[in-house]
N, C-alpha and C. Protein backbone atom coordinates (compact mmCIF):
# COMPACT_ATOMS: atom_id res chain seq x y z
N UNK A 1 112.68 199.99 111.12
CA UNK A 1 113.72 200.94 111.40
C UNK A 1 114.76 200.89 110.28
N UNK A 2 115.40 202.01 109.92
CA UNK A 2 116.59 201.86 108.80
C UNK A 2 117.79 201.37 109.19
N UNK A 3 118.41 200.69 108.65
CA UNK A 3 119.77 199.86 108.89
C UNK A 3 120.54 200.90 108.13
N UNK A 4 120.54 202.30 107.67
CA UNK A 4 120.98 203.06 106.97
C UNK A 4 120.84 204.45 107.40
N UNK A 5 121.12 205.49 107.69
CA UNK A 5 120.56 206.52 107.44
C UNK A 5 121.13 207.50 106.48
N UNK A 6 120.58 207.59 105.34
CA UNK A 6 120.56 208.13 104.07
C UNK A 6 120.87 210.02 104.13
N UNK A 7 120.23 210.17 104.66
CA UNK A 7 119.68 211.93 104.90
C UNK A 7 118.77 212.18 106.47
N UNK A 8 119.21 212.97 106.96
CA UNK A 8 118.72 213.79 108.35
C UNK A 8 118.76 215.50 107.66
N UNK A 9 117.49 215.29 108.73
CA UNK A 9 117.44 216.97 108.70
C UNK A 9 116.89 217.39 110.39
N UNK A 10 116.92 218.46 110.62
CA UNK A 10 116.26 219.18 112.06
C UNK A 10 115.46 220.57 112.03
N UNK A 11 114.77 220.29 112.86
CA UNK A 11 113.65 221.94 113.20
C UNK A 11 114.08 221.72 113.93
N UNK A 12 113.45 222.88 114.36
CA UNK A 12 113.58 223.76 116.13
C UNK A 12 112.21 224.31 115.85
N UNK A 13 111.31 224.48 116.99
CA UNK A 13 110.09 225.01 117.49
C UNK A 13 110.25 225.75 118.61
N UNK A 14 109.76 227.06 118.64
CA UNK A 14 109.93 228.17 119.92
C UNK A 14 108.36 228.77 119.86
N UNK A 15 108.30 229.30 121.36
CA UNK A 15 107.13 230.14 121.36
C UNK A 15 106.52 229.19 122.36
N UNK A 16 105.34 229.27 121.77
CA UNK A 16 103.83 228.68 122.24
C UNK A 16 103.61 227.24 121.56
N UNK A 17 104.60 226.59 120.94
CA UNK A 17 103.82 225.66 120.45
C UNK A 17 102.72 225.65 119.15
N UNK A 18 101.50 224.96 119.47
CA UNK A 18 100.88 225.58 118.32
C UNK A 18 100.89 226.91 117.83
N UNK A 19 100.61 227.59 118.97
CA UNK A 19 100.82 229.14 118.70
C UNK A 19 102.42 229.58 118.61
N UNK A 20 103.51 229.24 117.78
CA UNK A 20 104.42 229.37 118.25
C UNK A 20 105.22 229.22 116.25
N UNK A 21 106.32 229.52 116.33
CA UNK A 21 107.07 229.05 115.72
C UNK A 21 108.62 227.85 115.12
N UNK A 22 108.12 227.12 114.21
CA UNK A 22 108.68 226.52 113.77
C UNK A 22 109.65 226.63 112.29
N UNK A 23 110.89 226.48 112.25
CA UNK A 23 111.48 226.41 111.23
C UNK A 23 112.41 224.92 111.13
N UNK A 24 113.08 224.71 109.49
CA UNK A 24 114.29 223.98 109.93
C UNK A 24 115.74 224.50 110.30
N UNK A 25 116.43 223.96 110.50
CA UNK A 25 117.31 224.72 111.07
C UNK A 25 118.63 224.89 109.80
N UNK A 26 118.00 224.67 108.43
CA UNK A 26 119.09 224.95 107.63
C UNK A 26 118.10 226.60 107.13
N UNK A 27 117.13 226.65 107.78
CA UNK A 27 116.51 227.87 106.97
C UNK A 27 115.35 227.67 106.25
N UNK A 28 115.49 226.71 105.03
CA UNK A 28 114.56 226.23 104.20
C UNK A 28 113.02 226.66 104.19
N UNK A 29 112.53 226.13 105.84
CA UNK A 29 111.05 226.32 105.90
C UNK A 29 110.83 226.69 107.08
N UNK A 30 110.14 228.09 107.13
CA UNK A 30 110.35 228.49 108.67
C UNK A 30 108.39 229.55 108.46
N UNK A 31 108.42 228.85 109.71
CA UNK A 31 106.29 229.17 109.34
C UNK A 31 106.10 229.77 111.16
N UNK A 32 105.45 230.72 111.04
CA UNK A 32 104.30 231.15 112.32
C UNK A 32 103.52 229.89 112.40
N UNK A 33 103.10 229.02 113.52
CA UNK A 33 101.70 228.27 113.64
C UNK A 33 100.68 228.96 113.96
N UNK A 34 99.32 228.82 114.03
CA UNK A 34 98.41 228.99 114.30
C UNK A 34 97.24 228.08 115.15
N UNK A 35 96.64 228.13 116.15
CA UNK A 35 95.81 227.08 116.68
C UNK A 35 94.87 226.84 115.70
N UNK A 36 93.78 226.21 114.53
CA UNK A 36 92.66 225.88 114.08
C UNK A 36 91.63 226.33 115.47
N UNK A 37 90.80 226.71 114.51
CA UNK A 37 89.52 227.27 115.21
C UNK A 37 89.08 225.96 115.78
N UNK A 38 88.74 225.30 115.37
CA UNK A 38 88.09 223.49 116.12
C UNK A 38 88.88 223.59 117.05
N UNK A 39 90.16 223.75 117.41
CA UNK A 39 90.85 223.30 118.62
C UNK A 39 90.43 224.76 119.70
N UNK A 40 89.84 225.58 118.91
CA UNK A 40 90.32 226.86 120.24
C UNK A 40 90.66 228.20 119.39
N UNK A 41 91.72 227.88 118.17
CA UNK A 41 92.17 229.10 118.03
C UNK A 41 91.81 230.44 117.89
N UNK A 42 92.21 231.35 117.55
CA UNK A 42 91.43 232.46 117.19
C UNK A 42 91.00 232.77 115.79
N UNK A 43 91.58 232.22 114.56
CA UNK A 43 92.23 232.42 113.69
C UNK A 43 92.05 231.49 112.86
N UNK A 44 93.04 230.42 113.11
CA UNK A 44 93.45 229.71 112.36
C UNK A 44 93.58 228.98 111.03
N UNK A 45 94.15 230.26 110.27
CA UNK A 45 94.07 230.19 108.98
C UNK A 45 95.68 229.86 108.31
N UNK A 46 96.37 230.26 110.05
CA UNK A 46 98.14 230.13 109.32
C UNK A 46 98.53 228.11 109.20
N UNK A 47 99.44 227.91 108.98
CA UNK A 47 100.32 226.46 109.57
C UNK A 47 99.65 225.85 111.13
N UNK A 48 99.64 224.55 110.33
CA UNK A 48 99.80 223.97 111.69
C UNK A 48 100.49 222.50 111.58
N UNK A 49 100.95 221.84 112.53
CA UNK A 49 101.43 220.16 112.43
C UNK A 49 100.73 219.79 111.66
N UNK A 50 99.42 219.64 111.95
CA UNK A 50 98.35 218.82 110.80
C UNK A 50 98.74 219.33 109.60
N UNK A 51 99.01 220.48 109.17
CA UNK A 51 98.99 221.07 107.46
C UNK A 51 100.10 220.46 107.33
N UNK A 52 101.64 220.28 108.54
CA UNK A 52 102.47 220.46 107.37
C UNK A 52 102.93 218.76 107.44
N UNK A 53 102.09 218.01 108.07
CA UNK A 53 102.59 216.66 108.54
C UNK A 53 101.44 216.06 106.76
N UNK A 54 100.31 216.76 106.44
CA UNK A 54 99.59 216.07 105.57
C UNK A 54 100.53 216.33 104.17
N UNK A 55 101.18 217.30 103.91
CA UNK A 55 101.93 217.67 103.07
C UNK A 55 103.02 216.78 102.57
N UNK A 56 103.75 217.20 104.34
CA UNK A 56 104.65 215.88 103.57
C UNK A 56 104.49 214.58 103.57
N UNK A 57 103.48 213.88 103.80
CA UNK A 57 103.00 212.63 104.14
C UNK A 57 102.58 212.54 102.32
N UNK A 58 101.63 213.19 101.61
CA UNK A 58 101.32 213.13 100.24
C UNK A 58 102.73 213.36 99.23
N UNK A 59 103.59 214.31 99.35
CA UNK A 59 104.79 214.55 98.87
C UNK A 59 105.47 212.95 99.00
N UNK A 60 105.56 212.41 100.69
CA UNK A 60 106.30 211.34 100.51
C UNK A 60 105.70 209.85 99.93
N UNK A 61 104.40 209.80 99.85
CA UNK A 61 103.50 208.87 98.85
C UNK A 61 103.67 209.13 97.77
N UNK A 62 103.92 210.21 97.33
CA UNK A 62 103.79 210.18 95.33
C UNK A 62 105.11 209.45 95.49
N UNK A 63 106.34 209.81 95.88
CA UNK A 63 108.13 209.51 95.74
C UNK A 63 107.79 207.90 96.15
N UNK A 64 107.18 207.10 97.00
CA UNK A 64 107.36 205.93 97.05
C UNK A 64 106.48 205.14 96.37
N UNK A 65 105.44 205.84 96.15
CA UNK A 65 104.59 205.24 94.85
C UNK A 65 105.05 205.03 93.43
N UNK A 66 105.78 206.26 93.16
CA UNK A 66 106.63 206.30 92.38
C UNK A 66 107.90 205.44 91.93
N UNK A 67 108.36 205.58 93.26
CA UNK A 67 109.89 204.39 93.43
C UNK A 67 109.03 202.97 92.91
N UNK A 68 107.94 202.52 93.20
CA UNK A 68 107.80 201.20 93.16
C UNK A 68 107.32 201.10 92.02
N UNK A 69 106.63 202.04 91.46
CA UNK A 69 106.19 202.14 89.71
C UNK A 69 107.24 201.88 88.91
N UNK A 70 108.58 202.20 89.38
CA UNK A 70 109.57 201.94 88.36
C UNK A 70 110.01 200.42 88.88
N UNK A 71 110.49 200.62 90.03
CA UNK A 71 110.46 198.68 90.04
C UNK A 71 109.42 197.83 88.76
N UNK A 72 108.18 198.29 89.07
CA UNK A 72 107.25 197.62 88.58
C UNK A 72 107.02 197.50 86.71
N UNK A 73 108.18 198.62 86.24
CA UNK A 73 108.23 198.93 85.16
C UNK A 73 106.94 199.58 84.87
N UNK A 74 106.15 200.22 85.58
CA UNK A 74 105.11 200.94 85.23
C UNK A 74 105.44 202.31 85.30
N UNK A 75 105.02 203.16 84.01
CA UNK A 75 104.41 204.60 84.68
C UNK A 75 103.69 205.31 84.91
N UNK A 76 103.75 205.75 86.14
CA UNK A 76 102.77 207.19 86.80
C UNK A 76 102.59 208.19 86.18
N UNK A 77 101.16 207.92 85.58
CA UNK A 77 100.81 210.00 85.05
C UNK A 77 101.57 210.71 85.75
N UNK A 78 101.51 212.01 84.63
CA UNK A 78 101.99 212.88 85.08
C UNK A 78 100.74 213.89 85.87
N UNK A 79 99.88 213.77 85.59
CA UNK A 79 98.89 214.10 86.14
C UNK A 79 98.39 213.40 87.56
N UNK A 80 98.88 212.88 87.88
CA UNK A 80 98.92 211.70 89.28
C UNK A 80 99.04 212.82 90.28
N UNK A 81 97.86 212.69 91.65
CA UNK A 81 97.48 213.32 92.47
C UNK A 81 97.78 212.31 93.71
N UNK A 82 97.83 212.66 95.00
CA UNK A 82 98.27 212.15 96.20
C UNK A 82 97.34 213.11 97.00
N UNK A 83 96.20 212.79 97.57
CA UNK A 83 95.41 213.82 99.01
C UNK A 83 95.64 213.34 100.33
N UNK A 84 96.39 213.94 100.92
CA UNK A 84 96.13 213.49 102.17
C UNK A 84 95.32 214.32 103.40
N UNK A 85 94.68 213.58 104.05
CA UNK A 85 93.70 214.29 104.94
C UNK A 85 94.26 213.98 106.26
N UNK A 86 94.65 214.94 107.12
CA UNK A 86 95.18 214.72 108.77
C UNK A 86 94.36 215.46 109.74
N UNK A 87 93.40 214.69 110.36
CA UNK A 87 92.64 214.59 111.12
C UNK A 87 93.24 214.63 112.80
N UNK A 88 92.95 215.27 114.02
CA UNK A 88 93.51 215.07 115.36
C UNK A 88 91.73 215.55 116.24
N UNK A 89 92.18 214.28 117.41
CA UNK A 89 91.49 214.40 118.36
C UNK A 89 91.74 213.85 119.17
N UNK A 90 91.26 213.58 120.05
CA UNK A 90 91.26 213.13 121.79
C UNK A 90 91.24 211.30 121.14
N UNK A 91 91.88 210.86 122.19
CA UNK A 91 91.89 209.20 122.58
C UNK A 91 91.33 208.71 123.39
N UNK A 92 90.86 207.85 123.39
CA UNK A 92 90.05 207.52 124.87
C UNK A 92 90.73 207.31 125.93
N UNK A 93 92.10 207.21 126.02
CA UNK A 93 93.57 206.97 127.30
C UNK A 93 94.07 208.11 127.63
N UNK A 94 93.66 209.37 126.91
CA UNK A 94 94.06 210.75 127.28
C UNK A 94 95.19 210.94 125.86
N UNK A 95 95.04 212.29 126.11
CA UNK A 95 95.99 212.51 124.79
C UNK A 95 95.40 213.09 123.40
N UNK A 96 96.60 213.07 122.30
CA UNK A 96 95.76 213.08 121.31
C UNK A 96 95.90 212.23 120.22
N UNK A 97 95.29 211.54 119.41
CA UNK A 97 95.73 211.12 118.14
C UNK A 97 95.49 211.39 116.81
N UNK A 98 95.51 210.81 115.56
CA UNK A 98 95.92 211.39 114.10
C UNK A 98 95.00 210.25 113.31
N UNK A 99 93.86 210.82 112.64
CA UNK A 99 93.36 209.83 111.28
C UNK A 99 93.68 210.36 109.95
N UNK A 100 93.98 209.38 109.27
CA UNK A 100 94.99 210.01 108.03
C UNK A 100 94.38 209.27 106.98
N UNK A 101 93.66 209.90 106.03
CA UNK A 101 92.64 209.22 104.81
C UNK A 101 93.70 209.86 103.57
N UNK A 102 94.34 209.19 102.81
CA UNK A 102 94.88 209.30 101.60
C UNK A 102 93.85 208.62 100.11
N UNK A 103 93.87 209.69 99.49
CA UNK A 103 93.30 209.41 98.25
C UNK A 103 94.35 209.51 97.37
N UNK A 104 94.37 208.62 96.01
CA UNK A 104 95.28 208.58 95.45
C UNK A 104 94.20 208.60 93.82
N UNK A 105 95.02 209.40 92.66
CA UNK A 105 94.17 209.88 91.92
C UNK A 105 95.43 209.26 90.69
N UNK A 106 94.76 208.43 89.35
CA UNK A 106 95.70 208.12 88.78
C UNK A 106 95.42 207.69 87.92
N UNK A 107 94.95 208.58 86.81
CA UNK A 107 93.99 208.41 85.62
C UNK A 107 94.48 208.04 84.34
N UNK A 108 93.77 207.05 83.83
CA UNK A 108 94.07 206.16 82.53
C UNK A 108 94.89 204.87 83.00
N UNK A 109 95.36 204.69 84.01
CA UNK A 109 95.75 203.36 84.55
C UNK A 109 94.50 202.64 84.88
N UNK A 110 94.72 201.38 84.73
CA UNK A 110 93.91 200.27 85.09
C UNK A 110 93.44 199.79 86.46
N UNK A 111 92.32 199.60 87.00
CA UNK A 111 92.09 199.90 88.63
C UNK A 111 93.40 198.90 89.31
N UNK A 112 93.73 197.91 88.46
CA UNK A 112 94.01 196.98 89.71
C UNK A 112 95.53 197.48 89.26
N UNK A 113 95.69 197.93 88.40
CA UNK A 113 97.31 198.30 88.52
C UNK A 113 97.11 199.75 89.32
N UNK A 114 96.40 200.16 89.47
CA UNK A 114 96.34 201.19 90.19
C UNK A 114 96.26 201.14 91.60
N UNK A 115 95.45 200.18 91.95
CA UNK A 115 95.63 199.23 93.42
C UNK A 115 96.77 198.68 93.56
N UNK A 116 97.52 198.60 92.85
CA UNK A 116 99.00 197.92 93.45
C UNK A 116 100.25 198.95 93.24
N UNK A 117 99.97 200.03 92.25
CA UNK A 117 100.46 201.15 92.88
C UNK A 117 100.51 201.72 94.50
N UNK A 118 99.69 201.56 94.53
CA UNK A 118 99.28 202.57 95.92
C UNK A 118 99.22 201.35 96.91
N UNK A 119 99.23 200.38 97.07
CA UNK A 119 99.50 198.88 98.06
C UNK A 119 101.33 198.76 98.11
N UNK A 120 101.76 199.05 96.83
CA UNK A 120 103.50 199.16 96.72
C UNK A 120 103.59 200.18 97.50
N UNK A 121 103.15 201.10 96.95
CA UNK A 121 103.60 203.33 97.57
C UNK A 121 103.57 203.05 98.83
N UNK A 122 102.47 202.13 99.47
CA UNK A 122 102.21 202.08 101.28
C UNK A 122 103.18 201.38 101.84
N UNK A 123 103.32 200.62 101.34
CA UNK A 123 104.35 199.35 101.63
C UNK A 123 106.13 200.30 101.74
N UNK A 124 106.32 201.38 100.85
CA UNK A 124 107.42 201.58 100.75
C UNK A 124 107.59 202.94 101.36
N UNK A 125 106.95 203.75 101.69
CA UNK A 125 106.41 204.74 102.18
C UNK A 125 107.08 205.06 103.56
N UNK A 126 108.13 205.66 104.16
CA UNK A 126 108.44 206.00 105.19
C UNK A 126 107.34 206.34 106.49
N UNK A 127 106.61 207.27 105.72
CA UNK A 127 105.43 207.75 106.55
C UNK A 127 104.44 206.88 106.90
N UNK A 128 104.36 206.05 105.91
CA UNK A 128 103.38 204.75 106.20
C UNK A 128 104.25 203.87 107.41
N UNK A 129 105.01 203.67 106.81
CA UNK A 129 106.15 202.65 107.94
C UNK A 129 105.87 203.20 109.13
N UNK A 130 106.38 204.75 109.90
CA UNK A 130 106.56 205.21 110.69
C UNK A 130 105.14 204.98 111.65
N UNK A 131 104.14 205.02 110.58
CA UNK A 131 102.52 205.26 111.62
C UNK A 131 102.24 203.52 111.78
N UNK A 132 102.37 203.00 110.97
CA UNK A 132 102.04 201.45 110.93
C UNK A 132 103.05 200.66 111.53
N UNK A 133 104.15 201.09 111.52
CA UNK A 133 105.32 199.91 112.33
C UNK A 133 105.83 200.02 113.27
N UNK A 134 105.98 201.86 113.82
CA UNK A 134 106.52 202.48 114.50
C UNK A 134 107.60 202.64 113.95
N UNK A 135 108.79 203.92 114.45
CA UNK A 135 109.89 204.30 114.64
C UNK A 135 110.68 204.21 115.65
N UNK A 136 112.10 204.81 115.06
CA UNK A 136 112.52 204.85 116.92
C UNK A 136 112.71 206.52 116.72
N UNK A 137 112.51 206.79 118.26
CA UNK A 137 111.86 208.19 118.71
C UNK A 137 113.15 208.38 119.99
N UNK A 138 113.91 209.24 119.96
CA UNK A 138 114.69 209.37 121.05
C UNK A 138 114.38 210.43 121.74
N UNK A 139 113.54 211.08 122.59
CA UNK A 139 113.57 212.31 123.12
C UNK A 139 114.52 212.11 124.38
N UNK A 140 114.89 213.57 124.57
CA UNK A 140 116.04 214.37 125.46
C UNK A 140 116.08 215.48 125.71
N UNK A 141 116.68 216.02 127.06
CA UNK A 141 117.08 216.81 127.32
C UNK A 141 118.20 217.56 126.52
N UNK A 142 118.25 218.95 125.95
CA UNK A 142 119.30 219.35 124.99
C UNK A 142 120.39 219.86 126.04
């Protein structure tokens, strides 16, 4: 958990949910969802959690991969790639859950400095933290 909080931001989600819309509430990023056909949808070619949770999950791996490259006095191509893959299905307790395969692409570096790139990036990684350590999660009534 942070002993700090640096920066907050907020969405709001209306509608249907998947089928529904989401923005933030400064404006910034505001998307129609769509259900994926695998789940049901009709469509599903627009936004969904999965698209925009893999997005910023790779966005926030390059920045902490990054952060620790400079600790490390190393640098990251500029050509340096981050994939993330966000996967959802059923749990065996009911519900749903999330498999998340990150590839990390980082050419002309040396494997094992390249392995400790991306062992640092995880390590420092909000998103990593959040799925691996937990957060704290306050839901409420507004």
């Amino acid at each position: 958990m942070p002993t700090k909080i640096l920066y907050s931001t907020s969405a709001t989600s209306s509608g249907g949910g998947r089928n529904g819309h989401t923005q933030t509430d400064d404006g910034t990023l505001s998307f129609d969802l769509t259900v994926p056909k695998e789940m049901g949808g009709a469509d599903g070619t627009g936004a969904n959690p999965e698209k925009l949770f893999a997005a910023g999950y790779a966005a926030c791996f390059m920045g902490a991969m990054r952060f620790y490259a400079g600790q490390k006095k190393v640098t990251v191509p500029d050509d340096a790639k981050v994939h993330v893959t966000v996967g959802i299905g059923p749990r065996d307790d009911s519900g749903f859950g999330l498999d998340i395969q990150i590839k990390v692409d980082l050419p002309g570096l040396d494997p094992e400095v390249a392995q400790d790139l991306i062992d640092g990036g995880h390590h420092v990684c909000p998103y990593s933290n959040a799925i691996t350590k937990g957060l704290t999660i306050t839901p409420e009534l507004a």
